[in-house]
Protein backbone atom coordinates (compact mmCIF):
# COMPACT_ATOMS: atom_id res chain seq x y z
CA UNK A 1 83.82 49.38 85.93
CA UNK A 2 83.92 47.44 82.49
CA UNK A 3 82.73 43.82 83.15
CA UNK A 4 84.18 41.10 81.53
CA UNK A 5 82.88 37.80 80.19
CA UNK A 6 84.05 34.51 79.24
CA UNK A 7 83.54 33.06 75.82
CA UNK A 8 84.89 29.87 74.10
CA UNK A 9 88.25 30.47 72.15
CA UNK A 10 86.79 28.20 69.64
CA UNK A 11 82.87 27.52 69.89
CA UNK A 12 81.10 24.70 68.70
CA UNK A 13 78.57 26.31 67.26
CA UNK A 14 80.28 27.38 64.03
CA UNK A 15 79.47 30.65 64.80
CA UNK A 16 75.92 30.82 64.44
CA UNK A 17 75.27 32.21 67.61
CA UNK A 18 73.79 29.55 69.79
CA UNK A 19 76.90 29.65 71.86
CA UNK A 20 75.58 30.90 75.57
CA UNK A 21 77.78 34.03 75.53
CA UNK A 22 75.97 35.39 72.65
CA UNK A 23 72.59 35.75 75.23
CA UNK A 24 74.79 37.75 77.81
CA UNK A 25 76.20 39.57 74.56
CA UNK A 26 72.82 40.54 73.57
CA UNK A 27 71.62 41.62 77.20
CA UNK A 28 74.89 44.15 77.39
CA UNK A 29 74.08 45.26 73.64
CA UNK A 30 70.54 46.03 74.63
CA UNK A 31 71.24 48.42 77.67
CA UNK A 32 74.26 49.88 76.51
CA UNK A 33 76.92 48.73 78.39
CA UNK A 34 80.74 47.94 77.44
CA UNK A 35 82.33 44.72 78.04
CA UNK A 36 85.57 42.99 77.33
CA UNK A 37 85.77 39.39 76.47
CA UNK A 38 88.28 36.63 77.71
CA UNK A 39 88.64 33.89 75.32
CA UNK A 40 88.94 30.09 77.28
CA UNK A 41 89.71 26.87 75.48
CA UNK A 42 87.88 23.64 76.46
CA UNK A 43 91.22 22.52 78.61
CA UNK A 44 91.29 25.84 80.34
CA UNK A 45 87.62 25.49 81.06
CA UNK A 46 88.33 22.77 83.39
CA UNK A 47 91.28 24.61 85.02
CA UNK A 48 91.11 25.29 88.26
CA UNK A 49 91.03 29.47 87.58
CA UNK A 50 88.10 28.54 85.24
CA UNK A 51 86.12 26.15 87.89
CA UNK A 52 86.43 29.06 90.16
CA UNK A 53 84.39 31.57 88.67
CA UNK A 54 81.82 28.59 87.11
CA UNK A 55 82.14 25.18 89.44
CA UNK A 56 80.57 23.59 86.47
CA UNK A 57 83.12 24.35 84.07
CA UNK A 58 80.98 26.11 81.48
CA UNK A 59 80.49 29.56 80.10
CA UNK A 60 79.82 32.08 80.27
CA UNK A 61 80.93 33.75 83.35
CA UNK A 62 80.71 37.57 84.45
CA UNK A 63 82.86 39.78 86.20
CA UNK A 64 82.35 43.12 87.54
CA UNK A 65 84.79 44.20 90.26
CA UNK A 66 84.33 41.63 93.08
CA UNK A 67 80.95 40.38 91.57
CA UNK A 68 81.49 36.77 89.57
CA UNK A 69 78.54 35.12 88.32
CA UNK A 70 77.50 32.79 86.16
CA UNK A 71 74.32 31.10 84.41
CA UNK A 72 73.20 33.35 81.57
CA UNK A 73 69.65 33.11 83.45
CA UNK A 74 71.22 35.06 86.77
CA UNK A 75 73.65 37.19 84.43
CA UNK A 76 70.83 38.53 82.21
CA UNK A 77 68.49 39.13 85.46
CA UNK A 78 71.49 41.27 87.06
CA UNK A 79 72.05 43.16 84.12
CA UNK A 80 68.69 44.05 84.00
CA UNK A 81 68.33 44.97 87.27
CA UNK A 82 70.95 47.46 86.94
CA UNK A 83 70.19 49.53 83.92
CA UNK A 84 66.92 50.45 82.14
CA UNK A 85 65.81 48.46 79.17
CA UNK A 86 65.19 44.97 79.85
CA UNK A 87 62.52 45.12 82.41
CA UNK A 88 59.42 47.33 82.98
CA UNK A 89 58.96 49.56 85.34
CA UNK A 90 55.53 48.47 86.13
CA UNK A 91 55.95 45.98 88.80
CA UNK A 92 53.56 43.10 87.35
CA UNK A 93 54.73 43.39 84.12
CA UNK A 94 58.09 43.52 85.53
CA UNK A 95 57.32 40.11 87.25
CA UNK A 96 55.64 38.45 84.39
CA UNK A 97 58.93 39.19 82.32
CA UNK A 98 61.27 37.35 85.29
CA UNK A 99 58.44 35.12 85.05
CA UNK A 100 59.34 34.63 81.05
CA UNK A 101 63.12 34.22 81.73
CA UNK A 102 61.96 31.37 83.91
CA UNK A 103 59.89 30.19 81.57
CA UNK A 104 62.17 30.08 78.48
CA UNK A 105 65.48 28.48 80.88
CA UNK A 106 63.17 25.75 82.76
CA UNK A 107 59.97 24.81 80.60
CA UNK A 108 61.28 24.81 76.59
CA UNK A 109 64.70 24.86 76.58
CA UNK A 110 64.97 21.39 78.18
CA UNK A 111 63.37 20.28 75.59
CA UNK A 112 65.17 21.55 72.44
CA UNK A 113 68.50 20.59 73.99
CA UNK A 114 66.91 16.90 74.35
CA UNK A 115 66.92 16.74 70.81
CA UNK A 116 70.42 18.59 70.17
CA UNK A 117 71.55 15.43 72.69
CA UNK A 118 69.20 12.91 70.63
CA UNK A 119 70.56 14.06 67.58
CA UNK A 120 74.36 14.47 68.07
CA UNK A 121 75.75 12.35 71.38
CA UNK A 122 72.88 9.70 70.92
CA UNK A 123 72.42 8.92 67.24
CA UNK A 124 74.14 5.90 66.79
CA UNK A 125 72.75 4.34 69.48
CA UNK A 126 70.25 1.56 68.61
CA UNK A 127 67.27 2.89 69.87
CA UNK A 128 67.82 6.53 68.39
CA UNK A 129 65.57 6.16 65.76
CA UNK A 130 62.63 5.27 68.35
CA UNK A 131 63.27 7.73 70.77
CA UNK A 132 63.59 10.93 68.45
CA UNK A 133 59.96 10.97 66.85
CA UNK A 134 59.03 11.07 70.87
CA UNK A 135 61.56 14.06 71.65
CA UNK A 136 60.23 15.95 68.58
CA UNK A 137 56.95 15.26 70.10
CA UNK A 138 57.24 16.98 73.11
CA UNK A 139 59.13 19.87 71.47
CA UNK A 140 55.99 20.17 69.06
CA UNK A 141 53.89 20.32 72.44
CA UNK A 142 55.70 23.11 73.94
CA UNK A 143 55.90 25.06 71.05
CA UNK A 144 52.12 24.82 70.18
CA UNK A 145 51.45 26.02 73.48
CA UNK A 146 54.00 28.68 73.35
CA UNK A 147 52.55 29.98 69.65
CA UNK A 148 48.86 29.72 71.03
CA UNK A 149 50.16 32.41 74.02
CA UNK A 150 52.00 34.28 71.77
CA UNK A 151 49.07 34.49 69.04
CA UNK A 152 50.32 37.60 66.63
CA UNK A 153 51.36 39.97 69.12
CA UNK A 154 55.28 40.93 68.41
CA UNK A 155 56.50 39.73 72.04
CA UNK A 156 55.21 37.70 74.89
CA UNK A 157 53.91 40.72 76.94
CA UNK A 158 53.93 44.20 75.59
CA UNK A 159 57.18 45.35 74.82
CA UNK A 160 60.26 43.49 74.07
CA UNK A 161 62.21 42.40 77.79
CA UNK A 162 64.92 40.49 79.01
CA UNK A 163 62.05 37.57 79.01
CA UNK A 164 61.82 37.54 75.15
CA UNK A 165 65.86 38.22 74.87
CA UNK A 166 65.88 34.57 76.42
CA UNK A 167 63.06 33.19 74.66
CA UNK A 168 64.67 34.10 71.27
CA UNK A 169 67.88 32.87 71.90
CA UNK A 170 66.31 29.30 73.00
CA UNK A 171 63.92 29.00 70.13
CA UNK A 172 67.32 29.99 67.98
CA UNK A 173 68.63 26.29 68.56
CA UNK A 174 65.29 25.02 66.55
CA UNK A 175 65.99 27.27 63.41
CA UNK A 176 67.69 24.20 61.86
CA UNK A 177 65.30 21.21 62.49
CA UNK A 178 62.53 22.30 61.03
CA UNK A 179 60.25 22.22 63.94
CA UNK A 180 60.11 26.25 64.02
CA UNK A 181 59.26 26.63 60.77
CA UNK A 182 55.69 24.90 61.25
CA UNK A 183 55.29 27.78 63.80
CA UNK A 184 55.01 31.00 61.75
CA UNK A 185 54.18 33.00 64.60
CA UNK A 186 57.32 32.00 66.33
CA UNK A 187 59.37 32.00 63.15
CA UNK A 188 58.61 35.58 62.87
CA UNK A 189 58.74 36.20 66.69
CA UNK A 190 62.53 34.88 66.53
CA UNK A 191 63.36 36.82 63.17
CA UNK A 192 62.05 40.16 65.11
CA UNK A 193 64.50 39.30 67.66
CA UNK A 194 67.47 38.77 65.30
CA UNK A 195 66.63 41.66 63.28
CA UNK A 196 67.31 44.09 66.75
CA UNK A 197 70.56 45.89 66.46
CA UNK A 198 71.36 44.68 69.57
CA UNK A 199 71.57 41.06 68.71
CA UNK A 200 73.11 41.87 65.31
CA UNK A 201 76.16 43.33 67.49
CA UNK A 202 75.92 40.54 69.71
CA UNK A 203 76.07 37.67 66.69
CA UNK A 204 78.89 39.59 64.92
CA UNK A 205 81.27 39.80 67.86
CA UNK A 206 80.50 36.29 68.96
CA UNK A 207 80.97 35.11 64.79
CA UNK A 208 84.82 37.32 64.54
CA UNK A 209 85.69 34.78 67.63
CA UNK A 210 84.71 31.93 65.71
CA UNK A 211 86.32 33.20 62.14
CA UNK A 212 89.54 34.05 64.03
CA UNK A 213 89.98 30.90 65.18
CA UNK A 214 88.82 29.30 62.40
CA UNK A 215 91.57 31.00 59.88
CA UNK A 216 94.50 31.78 62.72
């Protein structure tokens, strides 16, 4: 059965990706497996049809048959769980990759989207310009310890799994402020994972969305 996912109609991202689908994208690009795509505005998003697949109102969601999930951490995990690709076979390093998925969702993404809320839904309040030096701070903290583990090795444990798929698309949302670039090892960790065909499939189907709706 052909699963289907939810996307925005019109992201915000301006079609550079960062948009959540694009990580459940990338995970179906990556083991092979078709998918079809329903498009949701922001109004429909809070509909109740919409609230009952994701009680948050959010995307992206995931159907397969009687199966709806959502959170692109539990998506990712089920996808792979059910094919070959995006988790070893040998049991640790299977569980240090979950481990990484973890990692990427609960210890540095926080972070980065402190600064996206900083930076956008907080910058004209007064004490904006005090608070972001500290939020860029603890970003810098994460991501020194996160290029220290990495060191020059092309992914976080051996081969590339479902742990680095998330870990890339985090670290994407930094390409911008200038914080990544003082990493080079995680500069070129993230280019690696935008340079795998799966991700390039992934960005271009998210990015038609966004020029469709940009010039319909």
């Amino acid at each position: 059965m052909t699963p289907t996912i939810t996307a925005f109609e019109r992201s915000p991202d301006g079609g550079r990706g960062l948009a959540r689908d694009t990580r459940v994208r990338w995970a179906l690009e990556e083991v092979g497996q078709a998918y079809e795509v329903r498009l949701v505005s922001f109004h429909a998003m809070k509909e109740p049809a919409h609230l009952a697949l994701h009680p948050f109102g959010q995307i992206p969601t995931y159907e397969e048959g009687d199966l709806a999930l959502f959170e692109t951490g539990s998506i990712v995990f089920h996808l792979a769980q059910r094919h070959a690709g995006l988790l070893p076979d040998d049991a640790g390093a299977r569980a240090r990759a979950i481990t990484w998925m973890f990692a990427a969702l609960n210890t540095v993404e926080p972070a980065i989207l402190d600064l996206v809320i900083a930076r956008i839904l907080e910058g004209d309040k007064p004490w904006s310009r005090e608070r972001l030096p500290l939020v860029q701070d603890r970003i810098r903290e994460r991501m020194k310890q996160l290029s220290a583990r990495l060191g020059d090795a092309d992914w976080l444990d051996g081969a590339f799994s479902a742990g680095d798929l998330m870990m890339v698309s985090v670290l994407l949302r930094l390409k911008t402020s200038g914080i990544l670039g003082e990493y080079p090892n995680l500069s070129a960790y993230v280019a690696r994972g935008e340079a795998r065909p799966a991700f390039r499939r992934a960005f271009d189907a998210q990015l038609a969305v966004f020029t469709a709706a940009s010039t319909g």
